[in-house]
PDB file of N, CA and C in Angstrom:
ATOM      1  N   UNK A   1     106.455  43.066 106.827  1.00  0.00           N
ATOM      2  CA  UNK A   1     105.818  42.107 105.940  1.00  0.00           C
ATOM      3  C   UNK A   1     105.324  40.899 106.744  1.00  0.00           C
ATOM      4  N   UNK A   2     106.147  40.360 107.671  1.00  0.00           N
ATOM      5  CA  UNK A   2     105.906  39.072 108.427  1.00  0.00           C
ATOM      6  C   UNK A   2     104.633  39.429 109.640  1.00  0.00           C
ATOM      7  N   UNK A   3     104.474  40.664 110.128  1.00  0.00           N
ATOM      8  CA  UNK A   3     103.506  41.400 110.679  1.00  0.00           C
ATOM      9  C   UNK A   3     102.128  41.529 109.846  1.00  0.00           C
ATOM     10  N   UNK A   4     102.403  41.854 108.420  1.00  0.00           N
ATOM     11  CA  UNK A   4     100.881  41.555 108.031  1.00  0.00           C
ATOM     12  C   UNK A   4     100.825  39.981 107.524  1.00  0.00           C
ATOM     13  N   UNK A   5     101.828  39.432 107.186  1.00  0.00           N
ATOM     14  CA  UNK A   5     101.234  38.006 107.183  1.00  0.00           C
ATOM     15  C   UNK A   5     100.204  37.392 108.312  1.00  0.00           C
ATOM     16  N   UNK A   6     100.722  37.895 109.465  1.00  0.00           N
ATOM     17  CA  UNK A   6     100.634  37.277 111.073  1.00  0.00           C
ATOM     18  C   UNK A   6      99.290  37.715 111.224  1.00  0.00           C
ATOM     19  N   UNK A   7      98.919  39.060 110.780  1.00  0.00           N
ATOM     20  CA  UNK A   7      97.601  39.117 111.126  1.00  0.00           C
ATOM     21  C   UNK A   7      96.977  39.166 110.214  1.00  0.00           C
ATOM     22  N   UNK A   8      96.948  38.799 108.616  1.00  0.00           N
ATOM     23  CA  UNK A   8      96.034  37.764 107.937  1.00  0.00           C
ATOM     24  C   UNK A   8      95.678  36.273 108.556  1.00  0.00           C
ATOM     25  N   UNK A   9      96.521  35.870 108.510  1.00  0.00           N
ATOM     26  CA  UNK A   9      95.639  34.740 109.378  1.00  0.00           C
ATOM     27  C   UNK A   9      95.291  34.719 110.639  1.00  0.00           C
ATOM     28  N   UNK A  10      95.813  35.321 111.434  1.00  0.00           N
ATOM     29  CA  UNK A  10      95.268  35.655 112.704  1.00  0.00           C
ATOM     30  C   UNK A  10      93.386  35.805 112.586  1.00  0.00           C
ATOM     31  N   UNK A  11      93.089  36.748 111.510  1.00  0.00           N
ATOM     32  CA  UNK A  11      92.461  37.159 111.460  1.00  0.00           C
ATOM     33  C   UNK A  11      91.224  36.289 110.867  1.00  0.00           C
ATOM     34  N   UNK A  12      91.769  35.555 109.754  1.00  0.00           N
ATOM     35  CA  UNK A  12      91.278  34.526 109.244  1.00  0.00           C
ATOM     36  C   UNK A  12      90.957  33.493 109.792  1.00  0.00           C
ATOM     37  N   UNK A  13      91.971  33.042 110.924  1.00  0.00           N
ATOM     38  CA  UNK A  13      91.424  32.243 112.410  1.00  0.00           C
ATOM     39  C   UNK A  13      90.563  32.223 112.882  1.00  0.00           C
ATOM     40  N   UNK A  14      90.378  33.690 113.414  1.00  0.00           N
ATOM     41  CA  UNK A  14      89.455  34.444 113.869  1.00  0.00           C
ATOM     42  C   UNK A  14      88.338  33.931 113.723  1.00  0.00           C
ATOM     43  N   UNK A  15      88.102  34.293 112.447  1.00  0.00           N
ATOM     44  CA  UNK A  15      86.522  34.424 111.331  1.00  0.00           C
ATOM     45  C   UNK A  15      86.289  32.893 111.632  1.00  0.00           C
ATOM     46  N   UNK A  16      87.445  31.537 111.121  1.00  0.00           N
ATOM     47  CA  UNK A  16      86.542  30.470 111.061  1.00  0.00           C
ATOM     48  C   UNK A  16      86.515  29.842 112.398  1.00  0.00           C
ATOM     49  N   UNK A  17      87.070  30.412 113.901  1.00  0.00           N
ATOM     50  CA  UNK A  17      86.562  30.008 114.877  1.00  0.00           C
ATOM     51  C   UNK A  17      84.661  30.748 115.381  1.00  0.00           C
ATOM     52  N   UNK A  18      84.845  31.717 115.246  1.00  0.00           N
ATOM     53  CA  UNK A  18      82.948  32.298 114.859  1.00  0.00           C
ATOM     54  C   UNK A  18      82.277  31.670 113.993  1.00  0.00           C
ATOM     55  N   UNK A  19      82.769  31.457 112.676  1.00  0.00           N
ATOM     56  CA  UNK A  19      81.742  30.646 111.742  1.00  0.00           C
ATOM     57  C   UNK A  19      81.579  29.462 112.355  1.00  0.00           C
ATOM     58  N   UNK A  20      82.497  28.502 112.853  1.00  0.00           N
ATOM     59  CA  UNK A  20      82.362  27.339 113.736  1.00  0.00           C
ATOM     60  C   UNK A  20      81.618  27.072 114.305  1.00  0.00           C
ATOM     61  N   UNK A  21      81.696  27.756 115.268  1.00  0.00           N
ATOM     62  CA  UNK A  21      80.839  28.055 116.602  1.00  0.00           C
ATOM     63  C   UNK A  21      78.956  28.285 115.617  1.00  0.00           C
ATOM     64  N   UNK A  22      78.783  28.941 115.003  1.00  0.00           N
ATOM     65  CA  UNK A  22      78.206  29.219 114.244  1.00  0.00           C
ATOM     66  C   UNK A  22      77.387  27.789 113.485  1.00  0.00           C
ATOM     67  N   UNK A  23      78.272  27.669 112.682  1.00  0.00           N
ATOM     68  CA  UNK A  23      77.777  26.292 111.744  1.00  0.00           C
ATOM     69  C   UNK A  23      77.218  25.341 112.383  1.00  0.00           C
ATOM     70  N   UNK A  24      78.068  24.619 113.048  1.00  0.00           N
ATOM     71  CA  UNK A  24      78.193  23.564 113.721  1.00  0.00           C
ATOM     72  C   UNK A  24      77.324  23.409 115.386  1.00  0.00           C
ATOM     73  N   UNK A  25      76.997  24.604 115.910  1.00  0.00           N
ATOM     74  CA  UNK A  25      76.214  24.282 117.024  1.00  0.00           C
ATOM     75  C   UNK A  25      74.963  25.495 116.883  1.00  0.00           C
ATOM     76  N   UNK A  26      74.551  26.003 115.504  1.00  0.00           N
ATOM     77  CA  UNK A  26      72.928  27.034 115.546  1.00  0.00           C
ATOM     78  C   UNK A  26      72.837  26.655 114.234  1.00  0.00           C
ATOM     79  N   UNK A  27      73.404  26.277 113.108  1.00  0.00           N
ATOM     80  CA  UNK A  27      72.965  26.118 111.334  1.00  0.00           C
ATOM     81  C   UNK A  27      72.552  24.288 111.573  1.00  0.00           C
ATOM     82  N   UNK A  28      73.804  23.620 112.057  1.00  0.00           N
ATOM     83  CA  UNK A  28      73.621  22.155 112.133  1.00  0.00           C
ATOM     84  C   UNK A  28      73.350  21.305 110.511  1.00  0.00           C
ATOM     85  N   UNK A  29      74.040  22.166 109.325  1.00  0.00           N
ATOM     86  CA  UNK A  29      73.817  21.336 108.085  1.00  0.00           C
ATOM     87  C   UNK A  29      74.592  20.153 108.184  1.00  0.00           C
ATOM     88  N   UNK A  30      74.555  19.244 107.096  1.00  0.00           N
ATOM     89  CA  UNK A  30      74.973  18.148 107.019  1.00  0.00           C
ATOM     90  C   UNK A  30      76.859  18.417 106.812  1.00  0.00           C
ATOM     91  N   UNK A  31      77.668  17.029 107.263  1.00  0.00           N
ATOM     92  CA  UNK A  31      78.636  17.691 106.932  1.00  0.00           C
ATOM     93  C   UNK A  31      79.292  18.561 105.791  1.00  0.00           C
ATOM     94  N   UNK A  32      79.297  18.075 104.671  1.00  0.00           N
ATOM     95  CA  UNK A  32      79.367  18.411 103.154  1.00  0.00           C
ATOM     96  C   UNK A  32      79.090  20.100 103.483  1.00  0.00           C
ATOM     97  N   UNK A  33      77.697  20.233 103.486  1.00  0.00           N
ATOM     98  CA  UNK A  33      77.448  21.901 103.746  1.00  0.00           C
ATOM     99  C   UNK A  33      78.513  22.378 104.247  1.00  0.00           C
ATOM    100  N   UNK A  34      78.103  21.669 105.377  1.00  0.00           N
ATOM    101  CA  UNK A  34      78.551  22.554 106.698  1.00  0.00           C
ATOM    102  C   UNK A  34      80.559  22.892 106.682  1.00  0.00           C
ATOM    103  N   UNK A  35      81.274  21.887 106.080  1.00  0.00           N
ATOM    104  CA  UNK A  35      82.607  22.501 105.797  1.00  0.00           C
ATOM    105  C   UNK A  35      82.549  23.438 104.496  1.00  0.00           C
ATOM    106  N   UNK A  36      81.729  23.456 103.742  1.00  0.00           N
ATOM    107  CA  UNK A  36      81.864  24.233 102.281  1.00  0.00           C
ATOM    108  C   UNK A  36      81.443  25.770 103.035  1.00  0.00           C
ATOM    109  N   UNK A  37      79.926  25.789 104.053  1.00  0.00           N
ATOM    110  CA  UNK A  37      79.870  27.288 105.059  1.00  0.00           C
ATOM    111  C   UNK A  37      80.848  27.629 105.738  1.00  0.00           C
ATOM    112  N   UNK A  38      81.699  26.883 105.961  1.00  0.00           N
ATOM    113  CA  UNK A  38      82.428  27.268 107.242  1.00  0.00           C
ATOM    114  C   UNK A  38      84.118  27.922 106.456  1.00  0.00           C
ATOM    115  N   UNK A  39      84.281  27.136 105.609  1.00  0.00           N
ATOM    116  CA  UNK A  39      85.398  27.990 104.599  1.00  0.00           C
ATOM    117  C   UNK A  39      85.371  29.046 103.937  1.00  0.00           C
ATOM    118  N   UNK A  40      84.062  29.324 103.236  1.00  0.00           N
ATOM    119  CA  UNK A  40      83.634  30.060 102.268  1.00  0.00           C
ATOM    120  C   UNK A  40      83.069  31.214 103.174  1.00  0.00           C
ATOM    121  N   UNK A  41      82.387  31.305 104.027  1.00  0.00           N
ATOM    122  CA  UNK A  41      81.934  32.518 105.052  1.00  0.00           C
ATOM    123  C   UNK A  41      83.015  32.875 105.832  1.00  0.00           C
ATOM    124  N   UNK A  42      84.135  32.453 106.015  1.00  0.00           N
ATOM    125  CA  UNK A  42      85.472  32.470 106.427  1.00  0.00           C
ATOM    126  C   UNK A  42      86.730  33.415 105.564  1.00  0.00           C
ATOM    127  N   UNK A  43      86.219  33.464 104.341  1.00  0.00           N
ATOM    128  CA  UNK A  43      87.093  34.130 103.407  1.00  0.00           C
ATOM    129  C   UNK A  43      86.876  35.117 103.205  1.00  0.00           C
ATOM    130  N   UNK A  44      87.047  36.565 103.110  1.00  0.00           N
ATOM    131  CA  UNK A  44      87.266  37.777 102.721  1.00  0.00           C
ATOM    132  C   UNK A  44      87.779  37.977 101.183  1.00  0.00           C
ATOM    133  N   UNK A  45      87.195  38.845 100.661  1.00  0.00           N
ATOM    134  CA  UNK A  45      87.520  38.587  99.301  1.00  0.00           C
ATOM    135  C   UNK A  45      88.632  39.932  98.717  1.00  0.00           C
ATOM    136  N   UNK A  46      89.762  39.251  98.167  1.00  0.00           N
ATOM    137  CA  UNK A  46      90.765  40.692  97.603  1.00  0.00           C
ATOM    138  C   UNK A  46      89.986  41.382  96.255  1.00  0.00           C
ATOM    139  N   UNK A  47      89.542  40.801  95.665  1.00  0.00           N
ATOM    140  CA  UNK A  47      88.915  41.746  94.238  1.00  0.00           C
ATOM    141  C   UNK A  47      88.139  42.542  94.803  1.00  0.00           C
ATOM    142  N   UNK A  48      87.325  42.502  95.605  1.00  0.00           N
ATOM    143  CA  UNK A  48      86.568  43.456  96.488  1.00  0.00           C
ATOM    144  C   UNK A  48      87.325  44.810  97.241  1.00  0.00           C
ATOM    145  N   UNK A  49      88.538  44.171  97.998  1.00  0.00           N
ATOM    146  CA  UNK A  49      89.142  45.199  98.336  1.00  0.00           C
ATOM    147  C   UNK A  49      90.087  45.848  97.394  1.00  0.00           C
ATOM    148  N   UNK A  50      90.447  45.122  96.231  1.00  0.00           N
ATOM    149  CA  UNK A  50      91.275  45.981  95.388  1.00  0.00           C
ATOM    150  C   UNK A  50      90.365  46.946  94.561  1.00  0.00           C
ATOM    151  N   UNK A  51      89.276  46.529  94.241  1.00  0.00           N
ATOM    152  CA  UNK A  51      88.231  47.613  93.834  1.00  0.00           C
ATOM    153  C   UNK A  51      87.883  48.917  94.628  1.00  0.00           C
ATOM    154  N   UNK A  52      88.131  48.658  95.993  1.00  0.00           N
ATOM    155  CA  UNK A  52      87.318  49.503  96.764  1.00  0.00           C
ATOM    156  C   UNK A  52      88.827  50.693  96.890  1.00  0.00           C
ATOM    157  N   UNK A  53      90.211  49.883  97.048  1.00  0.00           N
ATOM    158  CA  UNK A  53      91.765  50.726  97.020  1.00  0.00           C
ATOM    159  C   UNK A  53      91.632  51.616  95.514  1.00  0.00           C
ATOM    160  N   UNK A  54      91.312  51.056  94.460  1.00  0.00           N
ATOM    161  CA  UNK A  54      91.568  51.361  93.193  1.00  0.00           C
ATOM    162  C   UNK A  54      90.215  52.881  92.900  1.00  0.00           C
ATOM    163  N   UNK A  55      89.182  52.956  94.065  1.00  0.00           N
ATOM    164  CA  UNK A  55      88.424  53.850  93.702  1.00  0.00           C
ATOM    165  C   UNK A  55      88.490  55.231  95.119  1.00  0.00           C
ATOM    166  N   UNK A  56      88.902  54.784  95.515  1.00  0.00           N
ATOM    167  CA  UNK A  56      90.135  55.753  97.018  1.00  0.00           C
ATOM    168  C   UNK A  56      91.069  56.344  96.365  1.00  0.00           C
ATOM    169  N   UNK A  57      91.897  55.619  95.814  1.00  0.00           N
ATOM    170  CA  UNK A  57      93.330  55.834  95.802  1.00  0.00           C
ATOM    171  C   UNK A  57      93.623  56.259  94.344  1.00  0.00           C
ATOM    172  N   UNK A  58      94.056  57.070  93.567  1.00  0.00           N
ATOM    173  CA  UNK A  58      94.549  57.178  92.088  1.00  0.00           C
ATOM    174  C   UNK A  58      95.710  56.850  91.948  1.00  0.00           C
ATOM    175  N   UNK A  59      97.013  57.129  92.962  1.00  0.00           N
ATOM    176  CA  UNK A  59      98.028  57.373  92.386  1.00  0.00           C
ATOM    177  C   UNK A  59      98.367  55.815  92.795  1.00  0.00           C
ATOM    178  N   UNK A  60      98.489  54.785  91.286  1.00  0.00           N
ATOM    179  CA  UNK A  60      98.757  53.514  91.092  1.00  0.00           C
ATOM    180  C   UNK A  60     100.007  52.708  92.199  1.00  0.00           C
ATOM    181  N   UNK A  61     100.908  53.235  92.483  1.00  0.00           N
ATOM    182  CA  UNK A  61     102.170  53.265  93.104  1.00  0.00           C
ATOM    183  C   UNK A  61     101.412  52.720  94.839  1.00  0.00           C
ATOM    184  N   UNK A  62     100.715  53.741  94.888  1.00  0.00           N
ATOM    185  CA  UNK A  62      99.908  53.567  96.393  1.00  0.00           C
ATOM    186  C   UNK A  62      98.561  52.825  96.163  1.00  0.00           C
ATOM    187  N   UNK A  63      98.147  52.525  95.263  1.00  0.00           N
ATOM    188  CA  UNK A  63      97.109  51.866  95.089  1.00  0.00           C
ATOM    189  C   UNK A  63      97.852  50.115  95.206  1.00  0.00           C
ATOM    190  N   UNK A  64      98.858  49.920  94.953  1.00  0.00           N
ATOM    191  CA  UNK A  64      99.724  48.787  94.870  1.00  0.00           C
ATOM    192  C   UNK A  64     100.162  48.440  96.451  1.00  0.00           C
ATOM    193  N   UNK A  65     100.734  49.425  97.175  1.00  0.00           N
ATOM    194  CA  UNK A  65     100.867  49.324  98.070  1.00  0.00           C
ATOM    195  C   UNK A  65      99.770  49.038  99.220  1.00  0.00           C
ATOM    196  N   UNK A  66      98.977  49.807  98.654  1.00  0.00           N
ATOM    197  CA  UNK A  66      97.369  49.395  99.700  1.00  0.00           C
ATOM    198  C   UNK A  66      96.569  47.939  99.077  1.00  0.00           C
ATOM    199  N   UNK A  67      97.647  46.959  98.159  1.00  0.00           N
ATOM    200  CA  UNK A  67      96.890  45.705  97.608  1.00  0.00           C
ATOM    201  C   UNK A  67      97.412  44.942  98.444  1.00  0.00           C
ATOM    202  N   UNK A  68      98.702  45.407  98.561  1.00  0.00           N
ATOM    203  CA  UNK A  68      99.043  43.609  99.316  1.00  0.00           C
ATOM    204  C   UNK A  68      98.492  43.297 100.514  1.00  0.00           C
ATOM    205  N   UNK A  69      97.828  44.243 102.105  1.00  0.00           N
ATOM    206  CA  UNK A  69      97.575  43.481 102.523  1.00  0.00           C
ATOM    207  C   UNK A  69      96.652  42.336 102.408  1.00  0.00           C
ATOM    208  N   UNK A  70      95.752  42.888 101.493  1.00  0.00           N
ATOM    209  CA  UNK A  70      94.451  42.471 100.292  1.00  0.00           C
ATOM    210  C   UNK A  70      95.011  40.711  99.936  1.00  0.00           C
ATOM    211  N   UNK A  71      96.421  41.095  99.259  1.00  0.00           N
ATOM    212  CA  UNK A  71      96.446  39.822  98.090  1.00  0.00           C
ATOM    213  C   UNK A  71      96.901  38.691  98.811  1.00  0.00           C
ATOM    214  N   UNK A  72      97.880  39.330  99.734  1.00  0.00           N
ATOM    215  CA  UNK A  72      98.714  37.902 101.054  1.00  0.00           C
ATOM    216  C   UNK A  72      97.307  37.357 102.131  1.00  0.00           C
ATOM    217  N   UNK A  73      96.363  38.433 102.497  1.00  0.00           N
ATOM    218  CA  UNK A  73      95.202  37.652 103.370  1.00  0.00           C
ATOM    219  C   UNK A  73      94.758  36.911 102.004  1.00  0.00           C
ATOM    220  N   UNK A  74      93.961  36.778 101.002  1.00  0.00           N
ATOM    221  CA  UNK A  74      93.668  36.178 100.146  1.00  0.00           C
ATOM    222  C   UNK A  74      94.206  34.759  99.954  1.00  0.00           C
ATOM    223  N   UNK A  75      95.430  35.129  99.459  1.00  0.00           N
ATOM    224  CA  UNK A  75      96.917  33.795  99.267  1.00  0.00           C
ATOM    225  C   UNK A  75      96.362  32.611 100.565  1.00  0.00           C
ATOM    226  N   UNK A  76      96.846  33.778 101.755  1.00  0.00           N
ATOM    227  CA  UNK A  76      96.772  32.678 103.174  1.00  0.00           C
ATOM    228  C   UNK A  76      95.668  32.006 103.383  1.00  0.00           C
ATOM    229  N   UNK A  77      94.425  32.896 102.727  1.00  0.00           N
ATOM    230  CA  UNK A  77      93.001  32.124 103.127  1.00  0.00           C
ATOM    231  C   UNK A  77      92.878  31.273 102.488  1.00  0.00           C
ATOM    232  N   UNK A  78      93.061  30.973 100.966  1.00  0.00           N
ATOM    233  CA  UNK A  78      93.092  30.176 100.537  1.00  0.00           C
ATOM    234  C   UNK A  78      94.066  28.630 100.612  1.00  0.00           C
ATOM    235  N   UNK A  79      95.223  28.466 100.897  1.00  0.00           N
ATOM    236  CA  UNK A  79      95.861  27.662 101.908  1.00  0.00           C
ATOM    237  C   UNK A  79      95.514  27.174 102.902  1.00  0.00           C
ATOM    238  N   UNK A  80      94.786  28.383 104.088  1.00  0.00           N
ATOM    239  CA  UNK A  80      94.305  27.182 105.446  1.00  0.00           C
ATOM    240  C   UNK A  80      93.079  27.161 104.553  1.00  0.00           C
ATOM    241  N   UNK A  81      92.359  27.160 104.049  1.00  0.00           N
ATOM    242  CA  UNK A  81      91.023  26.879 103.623  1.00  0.00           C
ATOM    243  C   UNK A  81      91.264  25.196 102.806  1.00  0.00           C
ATOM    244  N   UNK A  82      92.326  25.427 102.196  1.00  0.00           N
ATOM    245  CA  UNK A  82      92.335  23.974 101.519  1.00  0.00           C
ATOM    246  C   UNK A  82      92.859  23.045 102.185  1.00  0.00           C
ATOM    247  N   UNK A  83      93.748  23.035 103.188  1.00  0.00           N
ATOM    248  CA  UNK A  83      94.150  22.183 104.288  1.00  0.00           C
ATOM    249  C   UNK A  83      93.036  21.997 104.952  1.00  0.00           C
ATOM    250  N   UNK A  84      92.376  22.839 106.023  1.00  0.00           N
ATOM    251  CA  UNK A  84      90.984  22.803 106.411  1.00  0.00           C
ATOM    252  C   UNK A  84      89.901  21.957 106.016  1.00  0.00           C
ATOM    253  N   UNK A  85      89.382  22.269 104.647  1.00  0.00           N
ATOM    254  CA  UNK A  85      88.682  21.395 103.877  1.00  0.00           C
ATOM    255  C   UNK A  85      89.176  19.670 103.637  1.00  0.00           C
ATOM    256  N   UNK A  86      89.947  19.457 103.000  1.00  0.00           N
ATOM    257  CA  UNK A  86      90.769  18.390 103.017  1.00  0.00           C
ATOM    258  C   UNK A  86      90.457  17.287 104.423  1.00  0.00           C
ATOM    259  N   UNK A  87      90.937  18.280 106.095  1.00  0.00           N
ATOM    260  CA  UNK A  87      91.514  17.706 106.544  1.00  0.00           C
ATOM    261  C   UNK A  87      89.934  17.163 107.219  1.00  0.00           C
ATOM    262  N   UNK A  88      88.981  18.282 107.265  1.00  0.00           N
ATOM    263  CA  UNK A  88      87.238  18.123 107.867  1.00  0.00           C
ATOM    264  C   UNK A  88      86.953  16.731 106.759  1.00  0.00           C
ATOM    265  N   UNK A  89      86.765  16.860 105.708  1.00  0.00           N
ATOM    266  CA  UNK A  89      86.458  15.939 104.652  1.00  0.00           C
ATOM    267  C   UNK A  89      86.636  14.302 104.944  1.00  0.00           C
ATOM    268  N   UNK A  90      87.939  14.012 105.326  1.00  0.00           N
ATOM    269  CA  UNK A  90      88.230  12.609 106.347  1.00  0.00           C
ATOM    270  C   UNK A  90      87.500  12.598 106.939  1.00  0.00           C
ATOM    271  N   UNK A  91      86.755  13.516 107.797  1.00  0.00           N
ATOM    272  CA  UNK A  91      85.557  12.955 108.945  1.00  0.00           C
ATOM    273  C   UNK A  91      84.784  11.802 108.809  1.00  0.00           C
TER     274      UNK A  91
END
């Protein structure tokens, strides 16, 4: 469990060190934009992947099991995303 926590955000790291790099030195929006792109292109979405488990998978039991890594990256993104936001926003 502490293994897929680790690489939800790992992963989520990931994404908003590229969007970064991204935003901030080839898009160049104003700040406002530019933290609302950089969170939001950063997030991966679970309703997406629970749709995509739920049309794979029938037997509900394993369809559950193939959600969580889905629902904990979700949870986590949303957490550093609001710390993140918050903390860019002081700028």
């Amino acid at each position: 469990v502490f293994a897929m926590m680790g690489l939800a955000v790992g992963m989520h790291l990931a994404y908003l060190m590229v969007n970064y790099l991204v935003v901030w030195h080839v898009l160049r929006p104003p700040l406002r934009e530019a933290i609302a792109v950089l969170v939001m292109a950063s997030q991966k979405s679970a309703p997406v992947a629970v749709t995509v488990i739920a049309y794979l998978e029938t037997d509900p039991a394993q369809q559950g099991l193939l959600s969580l890594p889905a629902v904990v990256g979700q949870l986590f993104q949303i957490f550093i995303g609001a710390a993140l936001a918050t903390k860019l926003s002081a700028m």
